[in-house]
Every structure is written in structure tokens, then in C-alpha cells.
Protein backbone atom coordinates (compact mmCIF):
# COMPACT_ATOMS: atom_id res chain seq x y z
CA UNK A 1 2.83 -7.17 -105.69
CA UNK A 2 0.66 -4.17 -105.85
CA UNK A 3 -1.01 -6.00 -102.90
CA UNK A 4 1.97 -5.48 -101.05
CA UNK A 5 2.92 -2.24 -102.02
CA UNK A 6 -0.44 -1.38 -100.65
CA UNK A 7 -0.07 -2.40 -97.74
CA UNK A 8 3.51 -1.27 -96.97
CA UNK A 9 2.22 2.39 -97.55
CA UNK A 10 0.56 3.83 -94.67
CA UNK A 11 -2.92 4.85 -95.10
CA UNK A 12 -4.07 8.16 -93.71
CA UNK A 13 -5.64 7.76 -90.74
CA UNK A 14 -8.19 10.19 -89.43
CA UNK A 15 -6.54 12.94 -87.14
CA UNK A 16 -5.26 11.32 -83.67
CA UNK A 17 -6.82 13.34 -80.93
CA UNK A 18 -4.71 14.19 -77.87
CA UNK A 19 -4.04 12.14 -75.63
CA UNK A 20 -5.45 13.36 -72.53
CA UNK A 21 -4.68 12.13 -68.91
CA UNK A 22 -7.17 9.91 -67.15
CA UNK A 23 -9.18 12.15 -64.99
CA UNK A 24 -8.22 12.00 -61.58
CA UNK A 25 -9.25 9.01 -59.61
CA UNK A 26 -11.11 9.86 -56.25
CA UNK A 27 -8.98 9.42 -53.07
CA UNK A 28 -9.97 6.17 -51.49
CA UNK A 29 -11.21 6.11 -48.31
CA UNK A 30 -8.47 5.22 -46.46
CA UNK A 31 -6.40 7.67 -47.97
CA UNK A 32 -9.33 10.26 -47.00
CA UNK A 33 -8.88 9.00 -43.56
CA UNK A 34 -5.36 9.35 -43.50
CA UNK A 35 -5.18 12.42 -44.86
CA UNK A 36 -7.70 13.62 -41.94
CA UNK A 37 -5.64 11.89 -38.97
CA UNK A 38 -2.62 14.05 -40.94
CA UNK A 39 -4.61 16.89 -40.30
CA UNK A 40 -6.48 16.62 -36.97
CA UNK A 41 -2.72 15.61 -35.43
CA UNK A 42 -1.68 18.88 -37.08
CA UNK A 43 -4.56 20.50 -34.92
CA UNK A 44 -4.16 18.95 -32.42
CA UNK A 45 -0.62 19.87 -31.63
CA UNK A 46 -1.22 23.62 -32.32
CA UNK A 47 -3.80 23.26 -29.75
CA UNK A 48 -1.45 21.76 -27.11
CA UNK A 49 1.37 24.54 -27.97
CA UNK A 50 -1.62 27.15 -27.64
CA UNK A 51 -2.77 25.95 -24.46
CA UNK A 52 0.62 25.60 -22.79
CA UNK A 53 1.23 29.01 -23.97
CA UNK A 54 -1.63 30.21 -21.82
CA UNK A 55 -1.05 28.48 -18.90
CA UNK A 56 2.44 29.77 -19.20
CA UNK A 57 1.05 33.42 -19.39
CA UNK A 58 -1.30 32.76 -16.63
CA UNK A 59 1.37 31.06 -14.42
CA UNK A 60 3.57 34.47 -15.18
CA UNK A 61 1.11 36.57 -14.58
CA UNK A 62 0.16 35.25 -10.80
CA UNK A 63 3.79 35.64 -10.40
CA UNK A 64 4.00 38.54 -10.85
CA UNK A 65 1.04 39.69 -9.04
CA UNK A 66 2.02 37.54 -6.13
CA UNK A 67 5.33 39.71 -6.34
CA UNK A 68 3.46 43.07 -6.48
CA UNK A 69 1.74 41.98 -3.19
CA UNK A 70 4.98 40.89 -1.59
CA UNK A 71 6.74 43.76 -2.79
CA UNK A 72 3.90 46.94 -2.89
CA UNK A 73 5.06 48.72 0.37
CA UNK A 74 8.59 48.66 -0.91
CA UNK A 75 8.91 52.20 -2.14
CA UNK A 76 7.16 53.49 0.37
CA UNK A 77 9.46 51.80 2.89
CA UNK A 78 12.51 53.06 1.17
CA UNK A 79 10.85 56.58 1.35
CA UNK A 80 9.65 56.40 5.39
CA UNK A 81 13.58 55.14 6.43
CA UNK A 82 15.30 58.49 6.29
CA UNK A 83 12.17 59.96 8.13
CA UNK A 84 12.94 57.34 11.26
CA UNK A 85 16.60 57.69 11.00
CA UNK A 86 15.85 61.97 11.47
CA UNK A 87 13.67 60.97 14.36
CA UNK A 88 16.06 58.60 16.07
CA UNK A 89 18.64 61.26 15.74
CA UNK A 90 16.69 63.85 16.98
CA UNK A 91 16.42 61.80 20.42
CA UNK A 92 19.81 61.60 20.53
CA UNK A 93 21.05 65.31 21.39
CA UNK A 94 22.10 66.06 24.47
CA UNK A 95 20.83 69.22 25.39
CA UNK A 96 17.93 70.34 22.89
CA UNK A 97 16.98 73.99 22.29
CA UNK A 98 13.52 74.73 21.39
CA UNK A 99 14.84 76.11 18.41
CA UNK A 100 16.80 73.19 16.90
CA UNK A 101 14.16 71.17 17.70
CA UNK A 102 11.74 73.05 15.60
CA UNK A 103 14.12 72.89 12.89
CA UNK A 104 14.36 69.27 13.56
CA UNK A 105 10.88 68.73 13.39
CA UNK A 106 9.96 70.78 10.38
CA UNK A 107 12.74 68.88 8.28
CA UNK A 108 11.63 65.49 9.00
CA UNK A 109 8.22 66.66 8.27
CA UNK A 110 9.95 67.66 4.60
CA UNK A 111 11.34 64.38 4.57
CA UNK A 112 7.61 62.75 5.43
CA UNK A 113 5.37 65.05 2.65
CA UNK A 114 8.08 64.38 -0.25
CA UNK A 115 7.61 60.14 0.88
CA UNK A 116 4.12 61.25 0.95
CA UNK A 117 4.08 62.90 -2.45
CA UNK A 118 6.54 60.17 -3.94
CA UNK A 119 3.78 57.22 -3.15
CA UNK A 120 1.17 59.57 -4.40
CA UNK A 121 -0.26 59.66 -1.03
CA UNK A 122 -2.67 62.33 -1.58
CA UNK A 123 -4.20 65.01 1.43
CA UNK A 124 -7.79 65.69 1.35
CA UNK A 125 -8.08 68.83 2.81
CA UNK A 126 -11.14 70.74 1.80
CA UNK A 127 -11.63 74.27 2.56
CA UNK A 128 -14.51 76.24 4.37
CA UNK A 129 -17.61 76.16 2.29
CA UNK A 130 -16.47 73.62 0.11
CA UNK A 131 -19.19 70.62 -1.29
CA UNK A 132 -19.39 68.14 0.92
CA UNK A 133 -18.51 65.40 -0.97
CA UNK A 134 -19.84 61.93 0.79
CA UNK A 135 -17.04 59.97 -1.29
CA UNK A 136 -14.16 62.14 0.58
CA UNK A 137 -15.83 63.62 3.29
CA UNK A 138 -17.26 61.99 6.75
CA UNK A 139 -19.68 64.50 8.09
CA UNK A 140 -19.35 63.82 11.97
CA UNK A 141 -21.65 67.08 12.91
CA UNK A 142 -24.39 69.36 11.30
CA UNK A 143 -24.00 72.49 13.01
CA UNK A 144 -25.72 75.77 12.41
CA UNK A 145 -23.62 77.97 9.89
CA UNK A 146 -23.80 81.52 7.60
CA UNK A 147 -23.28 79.06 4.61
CA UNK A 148 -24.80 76.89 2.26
CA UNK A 149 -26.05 73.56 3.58
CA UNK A 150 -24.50 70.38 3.08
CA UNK A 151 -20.55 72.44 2.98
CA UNK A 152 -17.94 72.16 4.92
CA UNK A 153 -17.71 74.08 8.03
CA UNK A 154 -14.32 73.12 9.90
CA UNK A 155 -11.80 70.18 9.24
CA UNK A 156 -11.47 68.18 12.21
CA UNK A 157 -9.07 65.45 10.37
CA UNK A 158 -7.51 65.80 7.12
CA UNK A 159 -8.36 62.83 5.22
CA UNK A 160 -6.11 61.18 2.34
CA UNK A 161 -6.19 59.00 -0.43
CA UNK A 162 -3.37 56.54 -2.19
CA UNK A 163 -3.38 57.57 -6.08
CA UNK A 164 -7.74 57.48 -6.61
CA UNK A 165 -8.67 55.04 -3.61
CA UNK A 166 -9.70 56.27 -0.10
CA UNK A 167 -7.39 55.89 2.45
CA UNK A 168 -8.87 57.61 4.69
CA UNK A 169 -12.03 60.03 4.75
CA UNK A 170 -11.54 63.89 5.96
CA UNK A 171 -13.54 64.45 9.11
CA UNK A 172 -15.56 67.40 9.43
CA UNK A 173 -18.43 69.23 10.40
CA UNK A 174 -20.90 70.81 7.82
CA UNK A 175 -23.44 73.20 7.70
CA UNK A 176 -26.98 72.18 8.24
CA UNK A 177 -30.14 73.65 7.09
CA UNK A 178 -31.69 76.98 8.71
């Protein structure tokens, strides 16, 4: 009987250690590959929406510089239509004085500089003994002068320019060496 009590009592066992998960098992490698197709379609897409996106902005932008073109003299249209409708009126009168002509003449020539100055449709103008400056300037004459050479001696032409381009060059004559 002892026997048997003996073996219905449990015996101490040496401590249990803890049972620890098995270590991860390395992806196979067809879930590798899957998990790379998962990934490159990912890319992929985000490279299609990117793409569309700049062919979108680039379509939009040649819109809209296609408009600009269409559309550039616009403003200054707008600005040059009261300036005909003063002329067309001034042809009109009957019997014209000198004087109301003038006046005429010197308001639509108000009407004309403040188009001008709207556009930013600049006068070159220089004065006498000013630089002459070859980027504004088209010498047409060197004639003897009391100044310093290479300046401006008379304006033939006033020149002008559209915001910082050249429209057109002021033509003068400058001063040439003694």
C-alpha cells in the first residue's frame, strides 16, 4: 500500500520553465512574393495618380497660357475704345472751331496716355545730355556737340517700352567725339 500511496503523491518536480512561443517562422517565399506584388501594386498606383496629376497640371497650364495669348490685348483694347469713339465724334461736328478742336484733341490725347499708362506702356524720352544707352536708344547720327560724347543730343522719336521689354527704341542723335 505504501507503494501506492507513493505514487498517488506527486513528487516535486524541478521548476517548469516558461513556456515560451516558438520563434517566429521565416515567411516563405511565396508569401515574400506576395507580400512584394502587395507592395509594388501599391507603388505602382501612386505612380499612376502622380503622373496623371502632372499631366493634368501641364494640360492646365497650356490652357491657360493659350488663353493669355488669345486674350493679352484685351485690356488694352478695352482702354483704346473710348479713344476711337472721341475720334469718331470729333469728325462728326458740323462746323469745327479751331478752338474746340484743340480741346478735342488734347482730351482724347488724355484718354490715349491714361490707356497708355494703364497697360504700362512706358515713354522713353531721354533728355539732352543724357547716357546714351544702346538698350533704349538708336543712335541714327553722331553730330558735333558742346557735350560729352556718346549723350544724347536731340530726340528725333520718342521710343517706348511695354512693362521692361522694348517696344520700340528712342531715335536720336548723339554727340560724337571732338
Amino acid at each position: 500500500m505504501q507503494d501506492q500511496e507513493n505514487q498517488a503523491i506527486p513528487q516535486p518536480q524541478a521548476e517548469a520553465e516558461p513556456v515560451q512561443p516558438p520563434p517566429p517562422a521565416e515567411p516563405t517565399l511565396e508569401e515574400q512574393l506576395a507580400t512584394t506584388e502587395a507592395r509594388l501594386a501599391e507603388m505602382h498606383d501612386a505612380f499612376m495618380r502622380a503622373k496623371a496629376d502632372g499631366e493634368n497640371i501641364r494640360r492646365r497650364a497650356q490652357e491657360d497660357v493659350a488663353k493669355a495669348h488669345k486674350f493679352a490685348v484685351e485690356s488694352f483694347a478695352e482702354a483704346m475704345v473710348p479713344v476711337k469713339d472721341s475720334l469718331e465724334k470729333a469728325l462728326t461736328v458740323e462746323t469745327p472751331s479751331i478752338d474746340s478742336l484743340k480741346e478735342g484733341v488734347e482730351m482724347t490725347l488724355k484718354q490715349l496716355t491714361s490707356a497708355f499708362e494703364k497697360n504700362r506702356l512706358l515713354e522713353i524720352l531721354p533728355a539732352q545730355g543724357d547716357k546714351l544707352d544702346p538698350m533704349k536708344h538708336q543712335a541714327v547720327a553722331m553730330v558735333p556737340a558742346d557735350q560729352e560724347t556718346n549723350t544724347v543730343v536731340a530726340v528725333l522719336q520718342k521710343g517706348y517700352m511695354i512693362a521692361d521689354r522694348l517696344l520700340r527704341p528712342a531715335i536720336v542723335t548723339a554727340a560724337k567725339a571732338h
